[in-house]
Protein backbone atom coordinates (compact mmCIF):
# COMPACT_ATOMS: atom_id res chain seq x y z
CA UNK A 1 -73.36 -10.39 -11.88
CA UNK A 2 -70.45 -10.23 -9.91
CA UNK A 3 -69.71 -8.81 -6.67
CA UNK A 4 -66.76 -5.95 -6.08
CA UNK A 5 -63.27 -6.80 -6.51
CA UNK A 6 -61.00 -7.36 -3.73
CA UNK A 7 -58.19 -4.31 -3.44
CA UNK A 8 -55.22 -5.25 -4.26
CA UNK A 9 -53.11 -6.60 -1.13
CA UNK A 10 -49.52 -4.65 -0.31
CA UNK A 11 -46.84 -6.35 1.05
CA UNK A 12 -43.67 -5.45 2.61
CA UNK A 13 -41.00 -7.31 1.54
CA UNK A 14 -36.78 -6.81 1.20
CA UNK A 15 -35.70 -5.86 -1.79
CA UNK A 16 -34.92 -8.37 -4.66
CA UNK A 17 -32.55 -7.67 -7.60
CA UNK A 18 -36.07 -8.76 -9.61
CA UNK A 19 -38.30 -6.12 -8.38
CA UNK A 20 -35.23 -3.25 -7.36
CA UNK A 21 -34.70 -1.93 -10.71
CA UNK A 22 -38.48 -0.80 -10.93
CA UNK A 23 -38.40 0.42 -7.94
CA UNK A 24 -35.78 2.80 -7.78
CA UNK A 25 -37.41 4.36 -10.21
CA UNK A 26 -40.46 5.51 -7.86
CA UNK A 27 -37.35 6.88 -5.00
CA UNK A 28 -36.09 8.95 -8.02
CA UNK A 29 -39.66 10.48 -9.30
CA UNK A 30 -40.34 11.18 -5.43
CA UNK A 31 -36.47 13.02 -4.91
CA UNK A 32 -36.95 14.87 -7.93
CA UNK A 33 -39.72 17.07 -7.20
CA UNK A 34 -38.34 17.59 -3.63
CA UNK A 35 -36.88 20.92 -2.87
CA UNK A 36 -33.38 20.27 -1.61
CA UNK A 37 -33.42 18.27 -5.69
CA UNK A 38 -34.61 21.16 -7.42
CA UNK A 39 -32.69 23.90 -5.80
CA UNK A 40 -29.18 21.71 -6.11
CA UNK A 41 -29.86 20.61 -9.69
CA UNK A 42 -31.06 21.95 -12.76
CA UNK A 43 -34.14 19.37 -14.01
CA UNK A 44 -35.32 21.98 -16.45
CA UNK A 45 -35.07 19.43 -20.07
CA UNK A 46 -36.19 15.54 -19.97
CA UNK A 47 -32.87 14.74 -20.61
CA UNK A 48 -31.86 15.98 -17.55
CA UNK A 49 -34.14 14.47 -15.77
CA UNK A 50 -33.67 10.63 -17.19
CA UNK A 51 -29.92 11.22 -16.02
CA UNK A 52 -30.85 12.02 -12.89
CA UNK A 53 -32.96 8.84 -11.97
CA UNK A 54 -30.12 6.92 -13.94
CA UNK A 55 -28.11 8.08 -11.57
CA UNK A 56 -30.59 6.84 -8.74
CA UNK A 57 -30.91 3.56 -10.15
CA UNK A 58 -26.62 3.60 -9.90
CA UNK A 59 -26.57 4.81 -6.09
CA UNK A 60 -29.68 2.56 -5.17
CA UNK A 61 -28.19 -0.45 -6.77
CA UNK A 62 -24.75 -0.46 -4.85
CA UNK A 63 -26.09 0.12 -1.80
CA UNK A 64 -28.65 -2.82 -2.18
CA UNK A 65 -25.30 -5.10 -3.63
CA UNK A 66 -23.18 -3.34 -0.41
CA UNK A 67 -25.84 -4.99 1.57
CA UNK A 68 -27.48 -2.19 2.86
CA UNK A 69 -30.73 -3.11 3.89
CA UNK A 70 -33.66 -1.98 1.32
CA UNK A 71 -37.19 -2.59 1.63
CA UNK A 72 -40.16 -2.21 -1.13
CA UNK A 73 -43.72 -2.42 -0.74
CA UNK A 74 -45.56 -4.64 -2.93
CA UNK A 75 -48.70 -4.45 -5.24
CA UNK A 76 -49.23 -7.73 -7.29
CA UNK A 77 -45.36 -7.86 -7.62
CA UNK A 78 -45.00 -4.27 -8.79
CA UNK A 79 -43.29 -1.84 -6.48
CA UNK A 80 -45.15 1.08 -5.12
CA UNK A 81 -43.09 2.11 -2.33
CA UNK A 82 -39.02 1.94 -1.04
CA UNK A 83 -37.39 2.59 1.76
CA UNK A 84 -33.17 2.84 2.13
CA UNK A 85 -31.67 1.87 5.52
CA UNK A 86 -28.01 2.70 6.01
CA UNK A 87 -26.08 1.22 9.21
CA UNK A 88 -24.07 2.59 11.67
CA UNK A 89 -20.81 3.56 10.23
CA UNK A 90 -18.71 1.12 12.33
CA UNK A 91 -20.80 -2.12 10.80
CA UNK A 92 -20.20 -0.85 7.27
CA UNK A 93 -17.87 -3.55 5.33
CA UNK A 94 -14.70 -1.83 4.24
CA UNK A 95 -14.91 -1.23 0.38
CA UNK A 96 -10.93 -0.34 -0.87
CA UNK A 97 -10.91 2.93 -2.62
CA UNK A 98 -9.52 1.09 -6.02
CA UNK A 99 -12.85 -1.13 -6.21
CA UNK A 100 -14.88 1.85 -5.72
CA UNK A 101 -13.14 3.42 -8.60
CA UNK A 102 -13.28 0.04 -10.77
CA UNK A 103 -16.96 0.29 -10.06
CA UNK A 104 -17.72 3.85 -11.37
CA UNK A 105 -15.49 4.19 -14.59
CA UNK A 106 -18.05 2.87 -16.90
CA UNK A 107 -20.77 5.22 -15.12
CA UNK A 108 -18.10 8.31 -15.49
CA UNK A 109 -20.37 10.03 -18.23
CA UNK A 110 -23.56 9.53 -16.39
CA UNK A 111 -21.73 11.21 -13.22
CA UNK A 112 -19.91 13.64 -15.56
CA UNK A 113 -23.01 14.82 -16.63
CA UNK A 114 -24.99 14.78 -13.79
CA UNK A 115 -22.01 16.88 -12.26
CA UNK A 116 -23.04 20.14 -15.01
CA UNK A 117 -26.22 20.40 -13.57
CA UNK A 118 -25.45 20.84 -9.98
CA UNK A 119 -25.91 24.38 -8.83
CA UNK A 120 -22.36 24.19 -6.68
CA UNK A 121 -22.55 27.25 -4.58
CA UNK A 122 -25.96 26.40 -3.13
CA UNK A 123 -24.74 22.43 -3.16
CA UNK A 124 -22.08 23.47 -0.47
CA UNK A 125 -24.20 25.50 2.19
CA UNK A 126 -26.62 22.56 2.07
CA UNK A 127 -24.15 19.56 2.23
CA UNK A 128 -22.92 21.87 5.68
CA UNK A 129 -26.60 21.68 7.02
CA UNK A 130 -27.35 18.28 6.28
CA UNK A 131 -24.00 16.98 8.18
CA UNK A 132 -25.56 14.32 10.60
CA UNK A 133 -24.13 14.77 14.69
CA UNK A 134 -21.64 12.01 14.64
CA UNK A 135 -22.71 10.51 17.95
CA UNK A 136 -25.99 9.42 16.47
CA UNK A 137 -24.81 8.16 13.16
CA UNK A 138 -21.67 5.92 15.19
CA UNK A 139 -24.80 3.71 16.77
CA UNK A 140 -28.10 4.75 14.78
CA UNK A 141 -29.10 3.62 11.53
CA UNK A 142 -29.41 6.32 9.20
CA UNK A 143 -33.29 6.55 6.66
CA UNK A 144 -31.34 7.77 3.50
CA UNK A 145 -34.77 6.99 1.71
CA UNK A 146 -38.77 7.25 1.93
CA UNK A 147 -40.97 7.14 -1.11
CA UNK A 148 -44.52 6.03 -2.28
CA UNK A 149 -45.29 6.61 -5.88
CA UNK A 150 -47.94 9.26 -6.41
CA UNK A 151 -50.64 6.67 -7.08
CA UNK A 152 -50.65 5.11 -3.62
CA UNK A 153 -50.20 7.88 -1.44
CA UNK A 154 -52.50 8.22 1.40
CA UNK A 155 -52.85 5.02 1.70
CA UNK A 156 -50.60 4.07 4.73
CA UNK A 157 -47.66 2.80 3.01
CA UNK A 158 -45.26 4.89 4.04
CA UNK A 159 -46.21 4.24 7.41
CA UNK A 160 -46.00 0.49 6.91
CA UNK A 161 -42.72 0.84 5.67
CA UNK A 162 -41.47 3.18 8.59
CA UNK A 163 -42.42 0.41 10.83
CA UNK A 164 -41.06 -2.81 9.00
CA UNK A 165 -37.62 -0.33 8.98
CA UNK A 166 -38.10 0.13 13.03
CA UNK A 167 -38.75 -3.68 13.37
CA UNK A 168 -35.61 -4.28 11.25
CA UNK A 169 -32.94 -2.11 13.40
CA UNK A 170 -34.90 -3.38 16.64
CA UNK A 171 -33.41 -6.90 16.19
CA UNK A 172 -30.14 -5.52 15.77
CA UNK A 173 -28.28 -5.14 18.93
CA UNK A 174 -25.09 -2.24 17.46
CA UNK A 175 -28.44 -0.17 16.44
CA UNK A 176 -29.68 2.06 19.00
CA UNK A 177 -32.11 3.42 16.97
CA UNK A 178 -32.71 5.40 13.10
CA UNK A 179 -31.92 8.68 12.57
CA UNK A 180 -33.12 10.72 9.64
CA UNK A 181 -32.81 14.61 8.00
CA UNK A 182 -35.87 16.17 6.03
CA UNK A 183 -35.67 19.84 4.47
CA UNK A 184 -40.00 19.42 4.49
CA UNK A 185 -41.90 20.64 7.21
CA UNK A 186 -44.91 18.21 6.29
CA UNK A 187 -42.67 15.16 6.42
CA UNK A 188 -40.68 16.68 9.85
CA UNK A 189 -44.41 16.64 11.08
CA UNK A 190 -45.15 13.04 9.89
CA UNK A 191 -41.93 11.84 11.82
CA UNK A 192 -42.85 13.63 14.96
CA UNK A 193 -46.10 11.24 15.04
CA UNK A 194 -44.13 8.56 14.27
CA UNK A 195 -42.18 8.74 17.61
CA UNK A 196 -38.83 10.72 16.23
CA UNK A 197 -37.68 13.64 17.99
CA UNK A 198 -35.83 16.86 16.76
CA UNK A 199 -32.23 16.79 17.10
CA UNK A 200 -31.29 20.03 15.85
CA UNK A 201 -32.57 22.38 12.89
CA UNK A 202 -29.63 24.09 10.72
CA UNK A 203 -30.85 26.87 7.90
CA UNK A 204 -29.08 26.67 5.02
CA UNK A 205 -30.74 29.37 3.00
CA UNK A 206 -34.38 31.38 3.29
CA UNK A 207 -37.25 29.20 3.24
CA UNK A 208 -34.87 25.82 3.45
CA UNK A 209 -34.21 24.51 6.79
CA UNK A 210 -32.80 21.01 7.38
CA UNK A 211 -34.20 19.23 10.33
CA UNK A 212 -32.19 16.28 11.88
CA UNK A 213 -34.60 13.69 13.93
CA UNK A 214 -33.50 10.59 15.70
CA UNK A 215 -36.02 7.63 16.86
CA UNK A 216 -34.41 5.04 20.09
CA UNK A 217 -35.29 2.19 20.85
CA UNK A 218 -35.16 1.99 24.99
CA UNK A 219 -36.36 -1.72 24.52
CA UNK A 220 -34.52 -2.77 21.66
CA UNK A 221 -32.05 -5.80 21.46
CA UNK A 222 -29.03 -3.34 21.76
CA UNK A 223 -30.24 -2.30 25.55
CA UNK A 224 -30.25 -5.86 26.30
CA UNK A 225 -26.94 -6.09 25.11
CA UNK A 226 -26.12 -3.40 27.21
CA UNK A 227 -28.01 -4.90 30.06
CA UNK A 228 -26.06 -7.48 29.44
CA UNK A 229 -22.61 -6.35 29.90
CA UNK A 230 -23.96 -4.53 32.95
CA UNK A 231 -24.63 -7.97 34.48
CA UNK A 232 -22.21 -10.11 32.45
CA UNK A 233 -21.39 -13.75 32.74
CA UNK A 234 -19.48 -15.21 35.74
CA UNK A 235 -15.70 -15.18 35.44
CA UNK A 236 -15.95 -18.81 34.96
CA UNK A 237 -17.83 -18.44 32.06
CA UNK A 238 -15.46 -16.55 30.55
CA UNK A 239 -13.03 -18.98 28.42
CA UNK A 240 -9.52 -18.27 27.38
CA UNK A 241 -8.71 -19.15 24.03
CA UNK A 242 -6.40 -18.90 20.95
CA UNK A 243 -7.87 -16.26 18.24
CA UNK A 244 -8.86 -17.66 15.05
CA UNK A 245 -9.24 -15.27 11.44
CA UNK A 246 -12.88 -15.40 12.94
CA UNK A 247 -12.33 -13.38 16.00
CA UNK A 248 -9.78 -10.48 14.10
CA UNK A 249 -12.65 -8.39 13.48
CA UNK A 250 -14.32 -7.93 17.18
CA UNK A 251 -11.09 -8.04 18.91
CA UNK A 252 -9.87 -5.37 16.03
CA UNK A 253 -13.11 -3.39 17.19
CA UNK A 254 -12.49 -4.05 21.03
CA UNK A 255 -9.09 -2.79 20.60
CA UNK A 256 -9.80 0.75 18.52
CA UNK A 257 -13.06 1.45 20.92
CA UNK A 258 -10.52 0.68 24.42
CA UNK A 259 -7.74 3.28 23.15
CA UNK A 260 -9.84 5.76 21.23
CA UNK A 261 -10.69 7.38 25.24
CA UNK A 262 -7.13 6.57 26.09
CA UNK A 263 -6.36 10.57 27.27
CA UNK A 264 -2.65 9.33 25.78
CA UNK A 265 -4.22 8.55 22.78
CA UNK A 266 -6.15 12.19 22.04
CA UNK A 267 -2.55 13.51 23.19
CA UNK A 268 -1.05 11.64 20.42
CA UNK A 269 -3.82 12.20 17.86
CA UNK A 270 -7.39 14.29 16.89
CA UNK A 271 -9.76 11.92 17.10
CA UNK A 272 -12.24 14.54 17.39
CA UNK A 273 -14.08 13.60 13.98
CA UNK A 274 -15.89 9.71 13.80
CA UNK A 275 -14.13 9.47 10.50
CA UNK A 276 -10.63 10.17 12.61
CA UNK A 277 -12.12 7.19 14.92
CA UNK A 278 -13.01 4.78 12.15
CA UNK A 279 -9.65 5.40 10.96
CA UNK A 280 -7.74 4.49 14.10
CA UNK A 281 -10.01 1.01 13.96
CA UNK A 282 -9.04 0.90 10.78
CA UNK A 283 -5.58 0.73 11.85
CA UNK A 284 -5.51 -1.62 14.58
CA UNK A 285 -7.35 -4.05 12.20
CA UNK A 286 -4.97 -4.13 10.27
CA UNK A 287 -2.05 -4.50 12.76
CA UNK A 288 -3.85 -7.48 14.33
CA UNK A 289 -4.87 -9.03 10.90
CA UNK A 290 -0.52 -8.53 10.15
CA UNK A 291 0.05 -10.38 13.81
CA UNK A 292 -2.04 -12.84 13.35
CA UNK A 293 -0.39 -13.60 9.87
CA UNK A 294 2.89 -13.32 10.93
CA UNK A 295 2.12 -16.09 13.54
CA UNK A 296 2.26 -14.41 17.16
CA UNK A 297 0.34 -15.35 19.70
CA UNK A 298 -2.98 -13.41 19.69
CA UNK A 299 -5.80 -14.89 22.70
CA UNK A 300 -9.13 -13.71 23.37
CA UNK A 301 -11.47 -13.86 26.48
CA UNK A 302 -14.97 -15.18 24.71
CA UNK A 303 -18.55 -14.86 26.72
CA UNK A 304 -20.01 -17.62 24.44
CA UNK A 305 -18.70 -16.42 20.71
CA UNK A 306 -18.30 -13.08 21.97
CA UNK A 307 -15.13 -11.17 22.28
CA UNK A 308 -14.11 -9.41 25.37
CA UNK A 309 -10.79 -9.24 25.87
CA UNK A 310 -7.69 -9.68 23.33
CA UNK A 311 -4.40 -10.16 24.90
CA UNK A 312 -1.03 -10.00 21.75
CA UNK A 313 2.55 -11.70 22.51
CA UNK A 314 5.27 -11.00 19.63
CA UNK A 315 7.63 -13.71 19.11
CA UNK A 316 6.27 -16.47 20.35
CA UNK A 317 3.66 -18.46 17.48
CA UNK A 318 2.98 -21.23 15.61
CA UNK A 319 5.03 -19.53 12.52
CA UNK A 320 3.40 -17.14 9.80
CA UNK A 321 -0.16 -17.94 8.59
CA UNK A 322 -0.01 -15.85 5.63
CA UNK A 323 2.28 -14.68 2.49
CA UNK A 324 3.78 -11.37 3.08
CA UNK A 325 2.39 -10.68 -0.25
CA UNK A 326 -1.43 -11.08 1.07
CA UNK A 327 -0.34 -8.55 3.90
CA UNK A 328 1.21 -5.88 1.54
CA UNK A 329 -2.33 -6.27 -0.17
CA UNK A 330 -4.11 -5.56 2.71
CA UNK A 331 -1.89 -2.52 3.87
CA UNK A 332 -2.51 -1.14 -0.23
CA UNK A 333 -6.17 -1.27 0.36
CA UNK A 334 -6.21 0.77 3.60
CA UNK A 335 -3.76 3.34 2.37
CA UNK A 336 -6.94 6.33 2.16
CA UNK A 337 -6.76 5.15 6.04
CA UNK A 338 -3.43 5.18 7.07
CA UNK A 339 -2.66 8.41 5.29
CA UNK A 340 -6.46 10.34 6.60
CA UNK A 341 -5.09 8.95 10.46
CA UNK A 342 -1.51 10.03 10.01
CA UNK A 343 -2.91 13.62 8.99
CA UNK A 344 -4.73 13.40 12.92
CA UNK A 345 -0.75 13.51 14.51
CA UNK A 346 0.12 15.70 16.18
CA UNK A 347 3.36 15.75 14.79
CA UNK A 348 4.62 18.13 17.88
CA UNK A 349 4.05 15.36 20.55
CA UNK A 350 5.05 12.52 18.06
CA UNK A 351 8.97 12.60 18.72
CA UNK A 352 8.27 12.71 22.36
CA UNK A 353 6.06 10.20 22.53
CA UNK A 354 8.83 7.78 20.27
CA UNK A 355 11.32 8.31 22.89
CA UNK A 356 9.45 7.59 25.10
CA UNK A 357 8.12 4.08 24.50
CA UNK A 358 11.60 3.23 22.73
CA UNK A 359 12.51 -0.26 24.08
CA UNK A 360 15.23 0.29 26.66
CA UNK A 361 18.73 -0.85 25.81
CA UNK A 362 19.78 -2.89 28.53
CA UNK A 363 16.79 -4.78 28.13
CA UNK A 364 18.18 -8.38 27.15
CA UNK A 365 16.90 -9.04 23.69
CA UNK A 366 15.52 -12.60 24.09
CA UNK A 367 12.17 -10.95 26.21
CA UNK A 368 9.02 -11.23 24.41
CA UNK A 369 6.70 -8.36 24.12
CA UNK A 370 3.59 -7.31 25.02
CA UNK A 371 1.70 -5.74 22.46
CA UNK A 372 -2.09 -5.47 23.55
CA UNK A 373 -4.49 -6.18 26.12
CA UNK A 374 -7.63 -5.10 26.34
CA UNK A 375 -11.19 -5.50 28.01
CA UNK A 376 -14.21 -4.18 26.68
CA UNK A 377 -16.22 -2.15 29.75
CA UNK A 378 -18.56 -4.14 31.16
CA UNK A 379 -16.65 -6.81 31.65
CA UNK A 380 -13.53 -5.24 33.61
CA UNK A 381 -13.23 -5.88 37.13
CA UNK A 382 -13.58 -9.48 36.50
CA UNK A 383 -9.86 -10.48 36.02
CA UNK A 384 -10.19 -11.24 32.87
CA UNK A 385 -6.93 -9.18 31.93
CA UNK A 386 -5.15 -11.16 34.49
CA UNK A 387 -5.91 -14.37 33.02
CA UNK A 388 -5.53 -13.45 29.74
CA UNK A 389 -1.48 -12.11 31.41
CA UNK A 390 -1.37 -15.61 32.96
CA UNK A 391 -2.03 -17.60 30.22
CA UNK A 392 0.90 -15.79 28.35
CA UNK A 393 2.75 -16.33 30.79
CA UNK A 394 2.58 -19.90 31.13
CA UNK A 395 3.07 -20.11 26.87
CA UNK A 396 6.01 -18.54 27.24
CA UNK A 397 7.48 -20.23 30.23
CA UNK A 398 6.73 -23.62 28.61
CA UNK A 399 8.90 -22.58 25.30
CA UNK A 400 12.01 -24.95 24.22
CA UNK A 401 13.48 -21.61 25.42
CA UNK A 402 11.44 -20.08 28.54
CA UNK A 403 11.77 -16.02 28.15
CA UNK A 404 10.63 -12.98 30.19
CA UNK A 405 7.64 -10.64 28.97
CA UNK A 406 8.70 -7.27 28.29
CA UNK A 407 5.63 -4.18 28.10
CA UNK A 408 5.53 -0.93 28.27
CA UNK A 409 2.20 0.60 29.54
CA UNK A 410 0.99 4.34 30.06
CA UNK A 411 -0.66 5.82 33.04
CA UNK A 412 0.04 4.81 36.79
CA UNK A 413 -3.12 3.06 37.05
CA UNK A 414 -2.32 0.83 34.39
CA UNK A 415 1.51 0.49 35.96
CA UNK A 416 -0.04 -0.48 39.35
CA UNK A 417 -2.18 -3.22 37.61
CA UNK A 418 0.76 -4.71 35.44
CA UNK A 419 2.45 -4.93 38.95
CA UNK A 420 0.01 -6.78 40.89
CA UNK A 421 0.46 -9.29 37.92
CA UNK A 422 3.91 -9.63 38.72
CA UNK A 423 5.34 -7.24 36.26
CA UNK A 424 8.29 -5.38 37.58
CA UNK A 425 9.89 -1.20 36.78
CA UNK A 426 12.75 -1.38 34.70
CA UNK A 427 12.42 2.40 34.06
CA UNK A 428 9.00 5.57 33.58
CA UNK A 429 9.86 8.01 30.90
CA UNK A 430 7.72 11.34 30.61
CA UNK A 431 6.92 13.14 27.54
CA UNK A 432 4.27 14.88 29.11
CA UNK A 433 2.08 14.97 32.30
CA UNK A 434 -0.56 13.00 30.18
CA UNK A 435 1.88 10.56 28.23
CA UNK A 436 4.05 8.74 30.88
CA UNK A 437 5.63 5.57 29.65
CA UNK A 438 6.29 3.24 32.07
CA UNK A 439 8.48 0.20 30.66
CA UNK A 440 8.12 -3.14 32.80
CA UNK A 441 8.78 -7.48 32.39
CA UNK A 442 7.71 -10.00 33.74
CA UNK A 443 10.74 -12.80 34.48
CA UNK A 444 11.07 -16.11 33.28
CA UNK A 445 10.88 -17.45 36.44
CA UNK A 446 9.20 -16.30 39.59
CA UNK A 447 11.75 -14.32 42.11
CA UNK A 448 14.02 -13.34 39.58
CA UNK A 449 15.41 -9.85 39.89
């Protein structure tokens, strides 16, 4: 006689290309029966229905290979629950628009299909509702997916997996916290217990109302990141050093984040959208990434490995890093980019603001120029943008040929600093009350008029 079987244990686990193809199959069976899936496609035939968790398996699949973070629950190796995690926007690696398209041609008659049984007109109001507030999904993690297969429902699991997702963006310190939309009141309900709190609700039709929650973290590793550049290191801490390809990226990030607030910089662009915003970072990536190839000096202020301050010389270097054919590569890839950030000009202010920071003429042509310099928040106030100005100064007063800095800067406050450094007015030009240009160098030698 023997005694009762143990249950079956259920583990959470991330997601392995060995279990994720079963798996997706238990997000699509839970989607389909949902009421956002059955008013914005027509599931009416079988057929219809094995496209649309083919198409699942697709989306589920790149994400996973994308590296989004994907979680399944467990049962004797079989999965019985998923979960999707997608991160903030800004820690999402840049996929080229030609790569994605490489990627989906031999999937076009899945997603050709698929695309004659959406119900468009109802598609659009919905897709308006369910647009996420774009201050939460810039530093929040975003639940694209929650499902338990029928079988094992009730059972906790979806709870289990809520929490191994909240343990997972806890220990990331960009994440502030996970932010989700639900068109079911039972599951808006099940989130409220969970410790999420409504954000907004947006009706898109009778009877279907999107509800967009948000969960923080107030002790998560990303407040004691913030903690920490509220009581950052000592200045001596802070070392001065030349950037390496490994730095591009955070100074890149320090750079777009400084001159996004820049009230010149909304002058000169709408940056009013996040996408207009990842754009512009977008941009000064790849104008860093082309200095540092090109060979110009490029130094960085690091609190251990962490970048807080970039400082860029032109014309001074070691001598170009990379092929000019590697760069043109680059610049191909982030054409969607370049083109979505030059629609954001605002074309009336753009000829004024060219004369304006046009290099004067009886500037001798032999000066150097500064490019950027930057400080991330926390960490200004600590003179870190002086000694990342001294330390080009010394490089370029120690050239076979010692040469004066030339920069142009906008904003008096940023004048009166570039003068306490020892930079002097050559000449201010105004193109408007909020874009004043004020052109300055810094001799080759101290005292020199």
């Amino acid at each position: 006689m023997t005694g009762p079987q143990a249950q079956p244990q259920v583990r959470i686990v991330p997601a392995s290309s060995e279990y994720l193809s079963h798996a997706v199959w238990v997000l699509a069976d839970a989607f389909m029966t949902e009421g956002f899936t059955t008013r914005t496609l027509d599931l009416s035939t079988e057929r219809r229905q094995d496209r649309f968790r083919r198409a699942q398996a697709l989306m589920v699949m790149r994400k996973h290979v994308q590296g989004q973070p994907v979680l399944l629950a467990l049962e004797d190796n079989v999965p019985v629950g998923i979960a999707i995690l997608k991160p903030p926007l800004e820690a999402l690696p840049h996929i080229p628009w030609h790569k994605k398209v490489r990627e989906l041609l031999p999937h076009l008659p899945l997603l050709l299909g698929l695309a004659r049984q959406i119900r468009w007109r109802w598609l659009l109001s919905a897709l308006r509702a369910m647009h996420p507030p774009e201050d939460v999904v810039e530093n929040h993690y975003t639940l694209e997916g929650l499902a338990v297969a029928p079988s094992h429902q009730g059972q906790g699991i979806g709870r289990r997996l809520l929490t191994a997702a909240h343990e997972l963006v806890e220990n990331d310190s960009v994440a502030r916290g996970i932010y989700l939309y639900t068109a079911d009141e039972r599951n808006r309900t099940i989130y409220e217990r969970s410790g999420y709190r409504l954000l907004s609700s947006i009706e898109a039709a009778p009877a279907f109302t999107v509800h967009h929650m948000a969960l923080s973290f107030p002790g998560s590793a990303h407040d004691a990141g913030i903690a920490a550049a509220h009581n950052p290191a000592s200045p001596d801490e802070i070392r001065i050093v030349s950037a390496g390809s490994e730095h591009l990226p955070a100074a890149a990030d320090l750079l777009g984040k400084a001159f996004q607030d820049e009230p010149y910089t909304n002058w000169l662009l709408d940056l009013s959208t996040l996408k207009s915003r990842r754009r512009l970072a977008a941009f000064m990536a790849l104008t860093l990434t082309h200095f540092y190839a090109r060979g110009d000096t490029i130094l960085v202020a690091l609190e251990d490995d962490r970048v807080v301050g970039i400082a860029a010389l032109e014309g001074l270097g070691p001598g170009r890093r990379a092929s000019r054919s590697s760069h043109l590569r680059a610049m191909l890839a982030r054409i969607p980019d370049l083109l979505g950030l030059a629609l954001r000009l605002r074309r009336r202010n753009l000829a004024a603001a060219g004369r304006a920071v046009r290099r004067p003429r009886r500037l001798e042509e032999d000066h150097l120029t500064l490019e950027w310099l930057a400080v991330a928040p926390g960490y200004q106030g600590m003179g870190i943008g002086q000694r990342l100005l001294d330390r080009l100064r010394e490089l370029a007063r120690s050239a076979p040929n010692p040469k004066g800095i030339y920069a142009y800067t906008i904003g008096d406050d940023n004048r009166v600093f570039y003068k306490k450094c020892g930079y002097r007015l050559i000449s201010r030009v105004e193109a408007d009350p909020l874009f004043v240009a004020y052109h300055m160098v810094l001799p080759e030698k101290d005292g020199a008029a």
